[in-house]
C-alpha atoms as a PDB file:
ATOM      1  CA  UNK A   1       0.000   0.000   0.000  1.00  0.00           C
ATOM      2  CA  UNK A   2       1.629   3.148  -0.668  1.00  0.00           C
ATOM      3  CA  UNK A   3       1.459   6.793   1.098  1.00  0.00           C
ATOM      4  CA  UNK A   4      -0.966   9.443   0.320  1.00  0.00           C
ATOM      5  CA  UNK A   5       1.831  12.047  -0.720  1.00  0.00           C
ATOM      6  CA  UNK A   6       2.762  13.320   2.695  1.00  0.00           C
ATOM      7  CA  UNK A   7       6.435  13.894   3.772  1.00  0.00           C
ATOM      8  CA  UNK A   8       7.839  12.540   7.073  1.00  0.00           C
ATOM      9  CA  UNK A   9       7.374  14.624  10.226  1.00  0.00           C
ATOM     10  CA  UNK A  10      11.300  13.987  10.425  1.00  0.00           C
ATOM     11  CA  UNK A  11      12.181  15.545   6.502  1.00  0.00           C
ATOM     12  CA  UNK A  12       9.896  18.884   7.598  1.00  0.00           C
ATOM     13  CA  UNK A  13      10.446  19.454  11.124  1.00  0.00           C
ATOM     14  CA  UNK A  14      14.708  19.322  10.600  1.00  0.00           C
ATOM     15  CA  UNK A  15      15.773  22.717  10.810  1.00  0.00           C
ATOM     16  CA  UNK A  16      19.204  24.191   8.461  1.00  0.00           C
ATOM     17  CA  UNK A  17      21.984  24.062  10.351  1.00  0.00           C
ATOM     18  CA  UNK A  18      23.206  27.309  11.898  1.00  0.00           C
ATOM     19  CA  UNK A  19      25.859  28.677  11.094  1.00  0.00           C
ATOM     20  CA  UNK A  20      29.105  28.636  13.169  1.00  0.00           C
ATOM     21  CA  UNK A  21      30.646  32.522  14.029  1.00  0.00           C
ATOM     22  CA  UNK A  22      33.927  33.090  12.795  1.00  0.00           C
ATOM     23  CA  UNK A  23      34.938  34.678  15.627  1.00  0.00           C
ATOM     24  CA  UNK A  24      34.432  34.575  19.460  1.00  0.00           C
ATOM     25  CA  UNK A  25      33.062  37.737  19.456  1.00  0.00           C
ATOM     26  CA  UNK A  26      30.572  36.299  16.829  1.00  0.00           C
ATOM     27  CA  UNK A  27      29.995  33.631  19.000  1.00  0.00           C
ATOM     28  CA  UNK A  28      29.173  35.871  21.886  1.00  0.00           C
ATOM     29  CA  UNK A  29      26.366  37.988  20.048  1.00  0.00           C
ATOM     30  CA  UNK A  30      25.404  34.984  18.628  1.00  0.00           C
ATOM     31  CA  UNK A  31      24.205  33.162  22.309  1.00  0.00           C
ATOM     32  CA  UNK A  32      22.610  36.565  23.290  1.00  0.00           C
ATOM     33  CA  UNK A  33      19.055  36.951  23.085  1.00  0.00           C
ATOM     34  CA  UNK A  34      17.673  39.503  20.862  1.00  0.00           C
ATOM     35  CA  UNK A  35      16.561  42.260  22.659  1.00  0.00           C
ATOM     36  CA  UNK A  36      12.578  42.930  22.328  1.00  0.00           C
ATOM     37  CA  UNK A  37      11.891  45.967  19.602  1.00  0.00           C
ATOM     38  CA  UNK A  38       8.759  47.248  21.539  1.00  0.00           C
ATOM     39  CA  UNK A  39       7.005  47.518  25.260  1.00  0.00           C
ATOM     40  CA  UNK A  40       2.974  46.954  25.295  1.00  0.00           C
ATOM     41  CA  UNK A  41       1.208  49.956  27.561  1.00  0.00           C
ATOM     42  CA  UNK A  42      -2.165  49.480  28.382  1.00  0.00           C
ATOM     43  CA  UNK A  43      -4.572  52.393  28.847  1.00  0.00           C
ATOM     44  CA  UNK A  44      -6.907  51.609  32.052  1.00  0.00           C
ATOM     45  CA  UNK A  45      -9.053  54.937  32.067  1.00  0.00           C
ATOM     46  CA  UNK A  46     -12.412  55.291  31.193  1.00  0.00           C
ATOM     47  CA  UNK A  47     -12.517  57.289  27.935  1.00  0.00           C
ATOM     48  CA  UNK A  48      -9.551  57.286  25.167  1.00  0.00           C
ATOM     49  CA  UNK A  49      -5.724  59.044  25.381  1.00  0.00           C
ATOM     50  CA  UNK A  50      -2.883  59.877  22.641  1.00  0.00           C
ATOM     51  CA  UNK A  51       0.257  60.297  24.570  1.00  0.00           C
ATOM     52  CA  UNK A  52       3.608  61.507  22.643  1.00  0.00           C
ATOM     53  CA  UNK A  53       6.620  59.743  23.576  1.00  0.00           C
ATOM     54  CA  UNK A  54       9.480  62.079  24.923  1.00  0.00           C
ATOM     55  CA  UNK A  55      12.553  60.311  23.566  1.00  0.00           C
ATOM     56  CA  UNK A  56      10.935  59.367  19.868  1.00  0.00           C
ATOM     57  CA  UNK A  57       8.418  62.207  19.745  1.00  0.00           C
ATOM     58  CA  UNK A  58       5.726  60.026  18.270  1.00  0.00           C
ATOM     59  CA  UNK A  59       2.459  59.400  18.930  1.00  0.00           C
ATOM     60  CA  UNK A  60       0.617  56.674  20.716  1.00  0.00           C
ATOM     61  CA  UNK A  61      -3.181  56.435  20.462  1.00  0.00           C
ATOM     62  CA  UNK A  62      -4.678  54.500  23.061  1.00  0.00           C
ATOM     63  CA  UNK A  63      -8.708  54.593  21.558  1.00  0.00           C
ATOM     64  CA  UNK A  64     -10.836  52.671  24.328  1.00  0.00           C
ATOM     65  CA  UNK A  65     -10.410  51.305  27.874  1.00  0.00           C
ATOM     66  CA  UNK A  66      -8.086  48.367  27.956  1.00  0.00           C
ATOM     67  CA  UNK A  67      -6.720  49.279  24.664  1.00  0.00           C
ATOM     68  CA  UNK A  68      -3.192  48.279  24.351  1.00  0.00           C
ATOM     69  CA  UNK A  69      -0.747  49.745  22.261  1.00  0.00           C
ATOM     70  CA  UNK A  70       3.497  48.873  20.808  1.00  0.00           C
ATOM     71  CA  UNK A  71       5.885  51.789  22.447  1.00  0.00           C
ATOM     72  CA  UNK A  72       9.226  51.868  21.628  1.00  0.00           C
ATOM     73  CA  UNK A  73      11.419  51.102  24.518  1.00  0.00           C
ATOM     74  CA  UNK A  74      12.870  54.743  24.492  1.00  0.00           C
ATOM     75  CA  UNK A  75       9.315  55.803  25.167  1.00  0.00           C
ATOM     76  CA  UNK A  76       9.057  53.559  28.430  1.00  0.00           C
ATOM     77  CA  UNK A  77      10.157  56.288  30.689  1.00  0.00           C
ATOM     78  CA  UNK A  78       7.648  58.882  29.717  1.00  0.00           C
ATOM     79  CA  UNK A  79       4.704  56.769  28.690  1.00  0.00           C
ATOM     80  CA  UNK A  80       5.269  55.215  32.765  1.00  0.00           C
ATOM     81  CA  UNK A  81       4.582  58.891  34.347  1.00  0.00           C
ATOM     82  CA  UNK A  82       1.331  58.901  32.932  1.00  0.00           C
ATOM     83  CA  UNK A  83      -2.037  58.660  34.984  1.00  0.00           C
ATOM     84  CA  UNK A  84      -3.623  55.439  33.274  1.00  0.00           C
ATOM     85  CA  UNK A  85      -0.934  53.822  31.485  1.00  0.00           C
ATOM     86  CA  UNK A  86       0.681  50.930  33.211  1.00  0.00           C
ATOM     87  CA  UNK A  87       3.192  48.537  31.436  1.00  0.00           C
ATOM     88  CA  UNK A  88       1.236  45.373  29.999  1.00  0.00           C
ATOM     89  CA  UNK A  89       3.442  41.769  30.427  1.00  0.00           C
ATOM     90  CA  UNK A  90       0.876  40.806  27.916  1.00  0.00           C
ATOM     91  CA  UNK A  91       0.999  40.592  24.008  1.00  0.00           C
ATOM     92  CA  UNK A  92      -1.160  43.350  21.599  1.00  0.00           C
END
């Protein structure tokens, strides 16, 4: 009897090999996590907010209660003064 067509989950799931850093510098950058490109802020007041980052200078719209919006870590400073912001350990 012969197979439908389907690979083995061993062919697909293999991943390419990775490869080796020339130098040990290389290797060090290479076993450090990457570092995340944006915070999550959610707004927990009762109407809506924009807030304007003070390092990048741009603008965050936060349009409902318990919206939750991508700040660049530069931002995290200013955007954690505000009245009813708080820092989200959840995802968008």
């Amino acid at each position: 009897m012969g197979c439908c067509g389907r690979r083995v989950l061993s062919e697909t799931a293999a991943a390419p090999p990775r490869p080796v850093p020339a130098s040990p510098a290389g290797a060090l950058r290479a076993a450090v996590p990457q570092r995340l490109a944006y915070l999550v802020f959610e707004y927990v007041g009762r109407t809506g907010m924009t807030v304007i980052g003070g390092a990048s200078g741009r603008r965050y719209r936060f349009d409902r209660p318990g919206a939750k919006v991508a700040v660049e870590p530069a931002d995290k400073a200013s955007l954690a003064g505000v009245p009813n912001l708080r820092l989200s350990a959840g995802p968008l």
